[in-house]
C-alpha atoms as a PDB file:
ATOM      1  CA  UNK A   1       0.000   0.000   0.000  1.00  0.00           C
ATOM      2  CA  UNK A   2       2.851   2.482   0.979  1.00  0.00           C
ATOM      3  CA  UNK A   3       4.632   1.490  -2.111  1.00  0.00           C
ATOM      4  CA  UNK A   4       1.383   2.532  -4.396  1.00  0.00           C
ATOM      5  CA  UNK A   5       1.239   5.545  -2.691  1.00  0.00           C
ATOM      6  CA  UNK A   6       4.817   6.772  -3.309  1.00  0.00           C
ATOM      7  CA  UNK A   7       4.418   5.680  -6.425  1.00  0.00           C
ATOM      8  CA  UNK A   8       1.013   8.137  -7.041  1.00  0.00           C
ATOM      9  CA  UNK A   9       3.102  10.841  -5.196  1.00  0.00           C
ATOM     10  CA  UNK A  10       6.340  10.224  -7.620  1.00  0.00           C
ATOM     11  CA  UNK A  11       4.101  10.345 -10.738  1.00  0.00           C
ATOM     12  CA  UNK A  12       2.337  13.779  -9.481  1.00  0.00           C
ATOM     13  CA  UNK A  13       5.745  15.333  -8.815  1.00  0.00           C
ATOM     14  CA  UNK A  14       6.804  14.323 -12.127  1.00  0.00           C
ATOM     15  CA  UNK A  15       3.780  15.801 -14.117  1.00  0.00           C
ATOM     16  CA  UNK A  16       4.356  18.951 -11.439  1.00  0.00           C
ATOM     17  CA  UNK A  17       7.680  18.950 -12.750  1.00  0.00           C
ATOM     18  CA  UNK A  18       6.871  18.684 -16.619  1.00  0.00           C
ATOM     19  CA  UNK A  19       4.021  21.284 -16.429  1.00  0.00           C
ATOM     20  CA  UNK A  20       5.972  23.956 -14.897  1.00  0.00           C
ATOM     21  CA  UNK A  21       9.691  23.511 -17.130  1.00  0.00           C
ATOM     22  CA  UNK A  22       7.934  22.083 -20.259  1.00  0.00           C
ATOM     23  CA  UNK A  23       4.500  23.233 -20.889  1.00  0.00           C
ATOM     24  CA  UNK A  24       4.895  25.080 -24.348  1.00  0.00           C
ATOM     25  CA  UNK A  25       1.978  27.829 -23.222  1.00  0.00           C
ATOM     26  CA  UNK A  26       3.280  28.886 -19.957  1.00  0.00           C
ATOM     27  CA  UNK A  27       6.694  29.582 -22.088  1.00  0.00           C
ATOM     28  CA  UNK A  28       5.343  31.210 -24.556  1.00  0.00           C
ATOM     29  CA  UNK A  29       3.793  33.173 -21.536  1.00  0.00           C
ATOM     30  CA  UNK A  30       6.825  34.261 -20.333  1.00  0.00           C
ATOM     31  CA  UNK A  31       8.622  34.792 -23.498  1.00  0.00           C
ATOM     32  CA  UNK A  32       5.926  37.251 -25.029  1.00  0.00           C
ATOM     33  CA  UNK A  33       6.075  38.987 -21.648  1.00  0.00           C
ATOM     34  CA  UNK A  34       9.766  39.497 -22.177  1.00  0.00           C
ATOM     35  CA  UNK A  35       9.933  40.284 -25.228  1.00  0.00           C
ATOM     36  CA  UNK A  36       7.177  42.988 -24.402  1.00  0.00           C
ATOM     37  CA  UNK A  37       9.719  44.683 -21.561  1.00  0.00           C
ATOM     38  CA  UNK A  38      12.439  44.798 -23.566  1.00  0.00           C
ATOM     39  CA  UNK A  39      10.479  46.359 -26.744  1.00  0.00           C
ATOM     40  CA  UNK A  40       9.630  49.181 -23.957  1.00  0.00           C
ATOM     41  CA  UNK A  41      12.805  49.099 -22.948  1.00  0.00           C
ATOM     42  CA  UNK A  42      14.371  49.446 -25.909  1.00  0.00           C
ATOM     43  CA  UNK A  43      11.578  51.149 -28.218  1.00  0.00           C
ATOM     44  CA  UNK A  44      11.897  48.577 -30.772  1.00  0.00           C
ATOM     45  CA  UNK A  45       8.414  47.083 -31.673  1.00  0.00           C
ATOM     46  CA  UNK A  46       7.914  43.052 -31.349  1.00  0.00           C
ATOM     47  CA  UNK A  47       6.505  41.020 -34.661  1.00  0.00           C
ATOM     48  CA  UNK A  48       3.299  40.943 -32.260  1.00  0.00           C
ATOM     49  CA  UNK A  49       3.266  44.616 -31.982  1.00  0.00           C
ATOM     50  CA  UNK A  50       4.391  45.249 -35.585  1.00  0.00           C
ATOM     51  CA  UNK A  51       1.269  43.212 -36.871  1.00  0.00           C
ATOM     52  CA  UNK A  52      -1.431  45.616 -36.138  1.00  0.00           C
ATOM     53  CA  UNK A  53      -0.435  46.747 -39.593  1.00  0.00           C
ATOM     54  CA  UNK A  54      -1.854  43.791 -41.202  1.00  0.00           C
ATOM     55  CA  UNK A  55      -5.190  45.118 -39.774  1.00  0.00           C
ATOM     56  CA  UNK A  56      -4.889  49.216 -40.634  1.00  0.00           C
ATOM     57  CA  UNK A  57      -7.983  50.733 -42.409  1.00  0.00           C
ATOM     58  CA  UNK A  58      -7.247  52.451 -45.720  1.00  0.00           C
ATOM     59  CA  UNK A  59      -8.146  56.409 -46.128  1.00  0.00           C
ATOM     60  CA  UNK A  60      -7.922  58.845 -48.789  1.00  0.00           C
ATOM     61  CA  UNK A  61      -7.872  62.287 -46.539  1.00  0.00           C
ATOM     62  CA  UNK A  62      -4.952  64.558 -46.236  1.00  0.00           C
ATOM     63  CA  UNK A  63      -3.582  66.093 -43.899  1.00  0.00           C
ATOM     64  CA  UNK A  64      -3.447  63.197 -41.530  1.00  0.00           C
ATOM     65  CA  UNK A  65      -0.166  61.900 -39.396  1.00  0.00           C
ATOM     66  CA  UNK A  66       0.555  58.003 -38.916  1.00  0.00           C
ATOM     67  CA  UNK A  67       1.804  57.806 -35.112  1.00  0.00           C
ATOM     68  CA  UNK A  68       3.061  53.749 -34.595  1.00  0.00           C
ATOM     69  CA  UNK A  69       2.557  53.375 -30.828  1.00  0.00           C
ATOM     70  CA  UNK A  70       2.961  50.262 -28.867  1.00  0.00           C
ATOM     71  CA  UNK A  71       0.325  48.112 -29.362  1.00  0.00           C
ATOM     72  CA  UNK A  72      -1.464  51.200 -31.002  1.00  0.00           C
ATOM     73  CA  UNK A  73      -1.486  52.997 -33.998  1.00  0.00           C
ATOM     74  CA  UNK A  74      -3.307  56.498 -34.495  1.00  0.00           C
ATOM     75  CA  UNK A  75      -4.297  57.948 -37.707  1.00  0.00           C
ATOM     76  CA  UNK A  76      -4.058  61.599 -36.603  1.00  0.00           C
ATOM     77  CA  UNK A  77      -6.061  64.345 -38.532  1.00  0.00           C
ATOM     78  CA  UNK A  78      -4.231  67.918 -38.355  1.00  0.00           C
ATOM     79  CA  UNK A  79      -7.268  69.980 -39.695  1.00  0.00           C
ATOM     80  CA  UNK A  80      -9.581  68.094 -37.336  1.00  0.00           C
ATOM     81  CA  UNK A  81      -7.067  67.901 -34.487  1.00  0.00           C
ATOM     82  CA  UNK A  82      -8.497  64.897 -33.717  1.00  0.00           C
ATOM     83  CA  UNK A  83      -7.592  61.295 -34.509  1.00  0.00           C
ATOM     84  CA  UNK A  84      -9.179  60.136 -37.736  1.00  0.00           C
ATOM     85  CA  UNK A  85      -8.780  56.323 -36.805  1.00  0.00           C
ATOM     86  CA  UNK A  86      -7.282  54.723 -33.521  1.00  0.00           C
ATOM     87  CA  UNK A  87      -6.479  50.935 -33.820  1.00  0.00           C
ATOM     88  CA  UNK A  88      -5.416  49.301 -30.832  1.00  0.00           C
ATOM     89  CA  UNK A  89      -4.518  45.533 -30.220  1.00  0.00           C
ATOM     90  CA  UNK A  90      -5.564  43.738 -26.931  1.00  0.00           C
ATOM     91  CA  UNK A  91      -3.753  41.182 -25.401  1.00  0.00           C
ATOM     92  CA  UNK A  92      -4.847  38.853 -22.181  1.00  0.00           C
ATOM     93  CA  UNK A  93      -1.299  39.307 -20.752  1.00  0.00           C
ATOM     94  CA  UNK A  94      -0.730  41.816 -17.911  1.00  0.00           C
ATOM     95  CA  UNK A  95       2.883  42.394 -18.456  1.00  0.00           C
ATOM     96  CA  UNK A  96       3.461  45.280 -16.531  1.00  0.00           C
ATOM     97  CA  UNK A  97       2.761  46.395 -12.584  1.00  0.00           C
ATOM     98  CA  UNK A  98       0.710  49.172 -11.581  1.00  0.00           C
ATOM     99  CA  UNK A  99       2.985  50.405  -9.910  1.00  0.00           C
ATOM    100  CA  UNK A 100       5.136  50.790 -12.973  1.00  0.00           C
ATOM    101  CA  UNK A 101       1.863  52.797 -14.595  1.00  0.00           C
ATOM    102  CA  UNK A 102       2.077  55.548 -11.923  1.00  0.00           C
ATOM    103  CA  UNK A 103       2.113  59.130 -12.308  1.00  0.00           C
ATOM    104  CA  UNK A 104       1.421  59.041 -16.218  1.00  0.00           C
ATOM    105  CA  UNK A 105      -0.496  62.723 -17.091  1.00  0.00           C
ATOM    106  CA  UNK A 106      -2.275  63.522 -20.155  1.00  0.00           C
ATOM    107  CA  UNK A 107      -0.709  65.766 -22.312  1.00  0.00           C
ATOM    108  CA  UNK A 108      -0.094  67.102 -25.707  1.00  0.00           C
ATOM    109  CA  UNK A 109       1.163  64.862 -28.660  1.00  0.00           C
ATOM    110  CA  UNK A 110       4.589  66.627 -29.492  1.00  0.00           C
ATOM    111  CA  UNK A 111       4.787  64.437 -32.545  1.00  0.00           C
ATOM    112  CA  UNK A 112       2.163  65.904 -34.144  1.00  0.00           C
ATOM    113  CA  UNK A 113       2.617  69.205 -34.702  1.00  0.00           C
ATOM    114  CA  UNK A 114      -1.297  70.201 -34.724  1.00  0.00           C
ATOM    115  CA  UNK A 115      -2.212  68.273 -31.659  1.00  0.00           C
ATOM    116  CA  UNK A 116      -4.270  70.025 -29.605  1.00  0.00           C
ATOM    117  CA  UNK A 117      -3.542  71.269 -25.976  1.00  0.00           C
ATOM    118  CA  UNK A 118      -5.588  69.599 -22.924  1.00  0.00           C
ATOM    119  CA  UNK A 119      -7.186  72.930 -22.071  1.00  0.00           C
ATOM    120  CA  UNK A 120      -8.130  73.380 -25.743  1.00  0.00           C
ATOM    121  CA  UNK A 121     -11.143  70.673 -25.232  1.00  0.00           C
ATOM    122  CA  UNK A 122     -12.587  72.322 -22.306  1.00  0.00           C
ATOM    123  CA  UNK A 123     -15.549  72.720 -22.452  1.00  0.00           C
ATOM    124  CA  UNK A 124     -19.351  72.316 -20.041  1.00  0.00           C
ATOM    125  CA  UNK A 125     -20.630  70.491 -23.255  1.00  0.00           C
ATOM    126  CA  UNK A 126     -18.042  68.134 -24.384  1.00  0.00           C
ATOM    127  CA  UNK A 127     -15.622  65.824 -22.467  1.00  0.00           C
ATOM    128  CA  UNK A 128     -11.848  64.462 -23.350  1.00  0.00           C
ATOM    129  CA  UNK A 129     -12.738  60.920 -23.956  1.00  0.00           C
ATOM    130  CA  UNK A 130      -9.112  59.078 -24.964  1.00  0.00           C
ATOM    131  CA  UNK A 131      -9.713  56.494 -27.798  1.00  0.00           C
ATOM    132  CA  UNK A 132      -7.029  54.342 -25.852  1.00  0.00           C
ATOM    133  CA  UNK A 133      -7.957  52.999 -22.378  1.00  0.00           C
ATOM    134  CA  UNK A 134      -5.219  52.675 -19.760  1.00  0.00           C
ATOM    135  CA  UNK A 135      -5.451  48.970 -19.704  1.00  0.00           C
ATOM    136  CA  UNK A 136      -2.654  49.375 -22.632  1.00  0.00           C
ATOM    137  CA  UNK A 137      -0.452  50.353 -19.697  1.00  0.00           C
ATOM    138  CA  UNK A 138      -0.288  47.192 -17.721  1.00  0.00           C
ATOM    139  CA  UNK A 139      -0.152  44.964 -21.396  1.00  0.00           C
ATOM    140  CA  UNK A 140       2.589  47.168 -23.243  1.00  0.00           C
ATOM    141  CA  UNK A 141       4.109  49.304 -20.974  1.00  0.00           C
ATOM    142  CA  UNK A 142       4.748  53.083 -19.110  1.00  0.00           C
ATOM    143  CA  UNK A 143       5.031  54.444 -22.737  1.00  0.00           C
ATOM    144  CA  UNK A 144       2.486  52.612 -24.080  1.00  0.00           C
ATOM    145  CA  UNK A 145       0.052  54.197 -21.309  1.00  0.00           C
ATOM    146  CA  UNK A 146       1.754  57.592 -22.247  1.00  0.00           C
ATOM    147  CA  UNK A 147       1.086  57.358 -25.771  1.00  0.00           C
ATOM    148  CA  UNK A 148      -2.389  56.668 -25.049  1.00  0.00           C
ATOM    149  CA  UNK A 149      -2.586  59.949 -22.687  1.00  0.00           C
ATOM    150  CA  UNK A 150      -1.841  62.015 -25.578  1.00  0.00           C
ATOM    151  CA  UNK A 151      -4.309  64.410 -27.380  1.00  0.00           C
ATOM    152  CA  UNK A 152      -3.593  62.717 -30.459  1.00  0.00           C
ATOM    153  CA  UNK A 153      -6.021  60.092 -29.311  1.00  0.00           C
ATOM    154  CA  UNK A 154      -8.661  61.695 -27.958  1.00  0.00           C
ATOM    155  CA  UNK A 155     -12.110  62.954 -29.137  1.00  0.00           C
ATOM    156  CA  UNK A 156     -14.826  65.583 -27.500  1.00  0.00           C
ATOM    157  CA  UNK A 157     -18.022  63.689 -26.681  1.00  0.00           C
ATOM    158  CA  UNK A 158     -21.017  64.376 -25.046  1.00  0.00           C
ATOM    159  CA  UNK A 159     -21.631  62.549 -21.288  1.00  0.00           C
ATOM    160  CA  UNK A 160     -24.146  60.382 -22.926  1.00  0.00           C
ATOM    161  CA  UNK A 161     -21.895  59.719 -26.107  1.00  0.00           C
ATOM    162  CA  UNK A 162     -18.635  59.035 -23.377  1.00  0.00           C
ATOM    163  CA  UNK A 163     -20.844  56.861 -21.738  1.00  0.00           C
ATOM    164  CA  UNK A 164     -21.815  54.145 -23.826  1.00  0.00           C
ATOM    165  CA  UNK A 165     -18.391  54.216 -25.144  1.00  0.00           C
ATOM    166  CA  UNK A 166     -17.196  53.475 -22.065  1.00  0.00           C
ATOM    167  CA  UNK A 167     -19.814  50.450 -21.691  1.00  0.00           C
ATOM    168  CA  UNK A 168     -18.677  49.055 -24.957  1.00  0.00           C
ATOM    169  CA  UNK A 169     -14.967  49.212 -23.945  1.00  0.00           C
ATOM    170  CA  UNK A 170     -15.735  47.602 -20.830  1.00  0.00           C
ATOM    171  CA  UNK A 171     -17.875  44.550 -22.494  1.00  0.00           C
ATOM    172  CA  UNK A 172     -14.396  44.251 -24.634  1.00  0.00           C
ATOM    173  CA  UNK A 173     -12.017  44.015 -21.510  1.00  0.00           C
ATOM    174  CA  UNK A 174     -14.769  41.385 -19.435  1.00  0.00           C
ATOM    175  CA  UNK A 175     -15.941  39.336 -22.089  1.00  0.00           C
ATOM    176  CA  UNK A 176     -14.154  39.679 -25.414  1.00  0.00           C
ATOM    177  CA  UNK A 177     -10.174  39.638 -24.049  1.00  0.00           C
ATOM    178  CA  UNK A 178     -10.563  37.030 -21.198  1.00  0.00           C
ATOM    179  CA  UNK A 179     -12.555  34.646 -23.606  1.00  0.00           C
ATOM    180  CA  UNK A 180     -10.233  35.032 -27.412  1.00  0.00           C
ATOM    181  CA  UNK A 181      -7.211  36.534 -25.844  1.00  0.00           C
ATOM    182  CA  UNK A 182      -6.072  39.130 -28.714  1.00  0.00           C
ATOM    183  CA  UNK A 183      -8.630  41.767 -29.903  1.00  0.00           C
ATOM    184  CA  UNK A 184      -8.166  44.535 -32.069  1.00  0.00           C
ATOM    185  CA  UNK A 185     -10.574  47.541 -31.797  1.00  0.00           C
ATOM    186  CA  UNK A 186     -10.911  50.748 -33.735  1.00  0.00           C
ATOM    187  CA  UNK A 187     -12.234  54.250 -32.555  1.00  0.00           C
ATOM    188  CA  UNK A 188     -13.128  57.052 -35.086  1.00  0.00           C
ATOM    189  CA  UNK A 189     -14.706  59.965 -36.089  1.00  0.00           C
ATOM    190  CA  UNK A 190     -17.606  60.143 -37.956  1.00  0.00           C
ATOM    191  CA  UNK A 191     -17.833  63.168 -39.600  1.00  0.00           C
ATOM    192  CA  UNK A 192     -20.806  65.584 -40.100  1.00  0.00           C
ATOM    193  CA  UNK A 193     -22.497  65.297 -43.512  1.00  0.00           C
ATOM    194  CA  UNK A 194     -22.808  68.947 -44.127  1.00  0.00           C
ATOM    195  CA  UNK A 195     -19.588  70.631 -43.243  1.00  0.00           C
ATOM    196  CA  UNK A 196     -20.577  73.963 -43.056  1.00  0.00           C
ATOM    197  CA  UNK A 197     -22.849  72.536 -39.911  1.00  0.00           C
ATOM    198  CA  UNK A 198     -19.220  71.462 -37.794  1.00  0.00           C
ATOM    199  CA  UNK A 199     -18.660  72.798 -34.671  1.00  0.00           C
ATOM    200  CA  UNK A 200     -15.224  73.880 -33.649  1.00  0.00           C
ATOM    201  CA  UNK A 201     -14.599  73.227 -30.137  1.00  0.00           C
ATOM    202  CA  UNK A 202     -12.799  76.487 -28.492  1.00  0.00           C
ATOM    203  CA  UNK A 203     -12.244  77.976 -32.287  1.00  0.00           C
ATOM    204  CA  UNK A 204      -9.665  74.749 -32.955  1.00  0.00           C
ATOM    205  CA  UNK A 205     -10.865  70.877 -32.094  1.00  0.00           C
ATOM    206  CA  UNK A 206     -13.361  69.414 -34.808  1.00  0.00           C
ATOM    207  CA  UNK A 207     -16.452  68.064 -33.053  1.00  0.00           C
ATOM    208  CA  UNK A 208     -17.519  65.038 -35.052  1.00  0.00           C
ATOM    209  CA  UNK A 209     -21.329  63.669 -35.419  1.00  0.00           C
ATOM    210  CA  UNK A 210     -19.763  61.085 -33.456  1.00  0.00           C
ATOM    211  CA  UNK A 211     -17.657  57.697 -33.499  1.00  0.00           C
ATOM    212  CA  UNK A 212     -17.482  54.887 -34.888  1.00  0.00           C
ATOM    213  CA  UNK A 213     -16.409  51.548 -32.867  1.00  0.00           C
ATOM    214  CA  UNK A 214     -15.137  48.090 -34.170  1.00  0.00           C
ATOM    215  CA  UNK A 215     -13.961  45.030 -32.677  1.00  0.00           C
ATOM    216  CA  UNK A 216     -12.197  42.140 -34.053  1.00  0.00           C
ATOM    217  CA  UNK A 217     -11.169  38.524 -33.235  1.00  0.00           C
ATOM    218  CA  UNK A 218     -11.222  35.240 -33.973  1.00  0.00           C
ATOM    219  CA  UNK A 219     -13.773  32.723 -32.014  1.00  0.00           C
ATOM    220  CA  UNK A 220     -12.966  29.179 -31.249  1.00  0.00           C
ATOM    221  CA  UNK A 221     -13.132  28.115 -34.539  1.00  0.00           C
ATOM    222  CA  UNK A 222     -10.807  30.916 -36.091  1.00  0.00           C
ATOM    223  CA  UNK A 223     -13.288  32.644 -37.838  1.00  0.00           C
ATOM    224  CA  UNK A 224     -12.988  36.005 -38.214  1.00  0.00           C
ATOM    225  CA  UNK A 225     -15.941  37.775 -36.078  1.00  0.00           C
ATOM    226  CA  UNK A 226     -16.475  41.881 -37.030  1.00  0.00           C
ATOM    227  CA  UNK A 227     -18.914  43.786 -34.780  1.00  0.00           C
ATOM    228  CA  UNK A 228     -19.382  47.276 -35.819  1.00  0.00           C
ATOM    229  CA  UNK A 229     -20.881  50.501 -33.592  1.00  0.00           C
ATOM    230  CA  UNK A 230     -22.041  53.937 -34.039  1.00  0.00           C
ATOM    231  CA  UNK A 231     -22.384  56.287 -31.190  1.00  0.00           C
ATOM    232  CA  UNK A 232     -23.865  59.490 -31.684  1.00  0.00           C
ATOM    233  CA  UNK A 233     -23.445  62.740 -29.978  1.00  0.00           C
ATOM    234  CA  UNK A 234     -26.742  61.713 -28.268  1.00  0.00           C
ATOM    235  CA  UNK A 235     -25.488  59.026 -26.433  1.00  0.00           C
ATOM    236  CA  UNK A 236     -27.560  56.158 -28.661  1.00  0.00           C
ATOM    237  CA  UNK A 237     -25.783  53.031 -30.160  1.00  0.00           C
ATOM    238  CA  UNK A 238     -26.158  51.685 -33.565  1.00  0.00           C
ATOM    239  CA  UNK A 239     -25.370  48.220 -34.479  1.00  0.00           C
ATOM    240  CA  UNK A 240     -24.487  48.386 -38.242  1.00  0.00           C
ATOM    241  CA  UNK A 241     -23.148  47.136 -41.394  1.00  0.00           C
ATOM    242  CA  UNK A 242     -19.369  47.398 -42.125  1.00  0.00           C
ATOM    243  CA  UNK A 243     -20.144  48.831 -45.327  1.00  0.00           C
ATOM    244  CA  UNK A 244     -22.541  51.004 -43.831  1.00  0.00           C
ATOM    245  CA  UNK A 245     -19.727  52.733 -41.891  1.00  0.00           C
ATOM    246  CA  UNK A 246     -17.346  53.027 -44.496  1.00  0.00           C
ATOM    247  CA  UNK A 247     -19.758  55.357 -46.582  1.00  0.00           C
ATOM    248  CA  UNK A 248     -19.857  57.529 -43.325  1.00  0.00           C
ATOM    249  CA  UNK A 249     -16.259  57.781 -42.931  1.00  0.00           C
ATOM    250  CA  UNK A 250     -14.820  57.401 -46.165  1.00  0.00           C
ATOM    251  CA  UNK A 251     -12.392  54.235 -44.831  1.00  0.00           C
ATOM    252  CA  UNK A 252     -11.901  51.205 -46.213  1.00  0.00           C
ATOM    253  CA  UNK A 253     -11.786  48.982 -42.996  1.00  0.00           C
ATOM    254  CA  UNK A 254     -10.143  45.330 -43.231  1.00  0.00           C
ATOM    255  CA  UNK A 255      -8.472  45.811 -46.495  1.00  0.00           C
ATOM    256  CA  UNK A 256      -6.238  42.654 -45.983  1.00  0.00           C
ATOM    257  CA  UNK A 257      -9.118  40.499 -44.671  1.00  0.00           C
ATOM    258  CA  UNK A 258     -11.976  40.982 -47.251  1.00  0.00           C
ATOM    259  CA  UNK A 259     -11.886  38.093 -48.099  1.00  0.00           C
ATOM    260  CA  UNK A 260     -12.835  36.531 -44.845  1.00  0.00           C
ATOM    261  CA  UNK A 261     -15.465  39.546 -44.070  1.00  0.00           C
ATOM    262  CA  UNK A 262     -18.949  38.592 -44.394  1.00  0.00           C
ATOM    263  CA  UNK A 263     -21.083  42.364 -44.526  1.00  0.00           C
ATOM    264  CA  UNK A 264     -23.385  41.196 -42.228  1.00  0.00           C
ATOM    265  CA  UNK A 265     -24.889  43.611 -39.014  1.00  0.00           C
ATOM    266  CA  UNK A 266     -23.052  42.983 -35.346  1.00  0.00           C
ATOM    267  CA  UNK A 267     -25.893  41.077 -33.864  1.00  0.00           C
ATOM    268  CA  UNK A 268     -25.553  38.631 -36.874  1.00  0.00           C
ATOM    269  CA  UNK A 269     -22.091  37.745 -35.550  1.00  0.00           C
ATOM    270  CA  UNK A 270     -22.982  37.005 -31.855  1.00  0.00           C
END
């Protein structure tokens, strides 16, 4: 009887031993994480961080500023003073402290020479809403979190249009990232069909008819799942077509994944 038991015990230590120094995902766990620190260490971009640009959207407007961030890339308008797209890619892994996160400010984009100032969307109307959350900080990084404090990522939006942005960024954090592990999203502006009708905030920032929101990912079965969101100024959301949105904005969303993009509305895709 002893002898079956240290024999149980021997095998348990064994498979202790083998899942700890040998299973291939809790490596890869580690390795992604340091390869993460030492791109922010080092400001070099990972292959995982470099292939957001597989997933860019396409425009035709001037005037507009590429900024490569980590683990985000903005699309930054210099007439609007606004971003024109935001795409950001989620990861499950937390591979920074938040205690490494502290004391991070919003501020001015210096790299883009028409970024607004902070004080320039002030306003009783309109609030600062930052396309990029500061969950980036604890996935990519003190810069990373910096980046996404900048005014080069931020729009003006009514409390009811913040709001239910900031429900749909939440359902992406709890139930999209925990369950698929990597998803992209991308934050615009949708502009105002009659120009002459814009409002410029404080004489400078472009206040847009609203924004447009998109999530990608791939479910269990690696199909590519699309949901796509309009939020007016008004605070309501609008599930819509993909093609829909790029008549509003003028983009060409998903260039490189057409082919695996069936135009069909979000709640199709659920």
């Amino acid at each position: 009887m002893f002898k079956l038991i240290y024999q149980i015990a021997l095998l348990a230590a064994i498979a202790g031993l083998w899942y700890i120094y040998f299973n291939p995902s809790l490596y890869e766990r580690e390795k992604t994480i340091a390869l993460t620190r030492h791109a922010h260490d080092t400001d070099t971009l990972t292959d995982s961080m470099l292939e957001l640009e597989n997933w860019l959207p396409e425009s035709k407007r001037e005037n507009t500023v590429k900024l490569a961030n980590m683990g985000s890339t903005v699309s930054f308008a210099g007439d609007w003073k606004i971003p024109e797209w935001v795409a950001v890619k989620l990861t499950a892994l937390d591979s920074f402290s938040p205690e490494e996160l502290a004391g991070i400010s919003f501020k001015r984009d210096p790299r883009a020479e028409a970024s607004a100032y902070p004080r320039e969307f002030s306003d009783k109307k309109y609030l600062v809403v930052r396309a990029i959350t500061d969950g980036i900080g604890t996935m990519y990084g003190p810069k990373a979190l910096q980046q996404a404090k900048m005014t080069s990522a931020a729009f003006p939006l009514t409390p009811k249009a913040a709001k239910t942005y900031e429900q749909i960024i939440t359902a992406i954090y709890n139930d999209l990232l925990p369950k698929y592990k990597t998803v992209y999203y991308f934050v615009g502006a949708v502009p105002r069909k009659n120009a002459k009708d814009a409002e410029i905030l404080n004489g400078s920032v472009y206040v847009p008819a609203g924004i447009f929101v998109i999530t990608a990912y791939n479910d269990e079965n690696g199909k590519l799942k699309i949901h796509t969101f309009g939020i007016g100024q008004d605070g309501i959301k609008t599930n819509m077509r993909l093609s829909a949105m790029e008549n509003l904005t003028g983009l060409v969303f998903f260039p490189k994944q057409k082919q695996e993009i069936s135009d069909k509305k979000a709640s199709d895709n659920e």
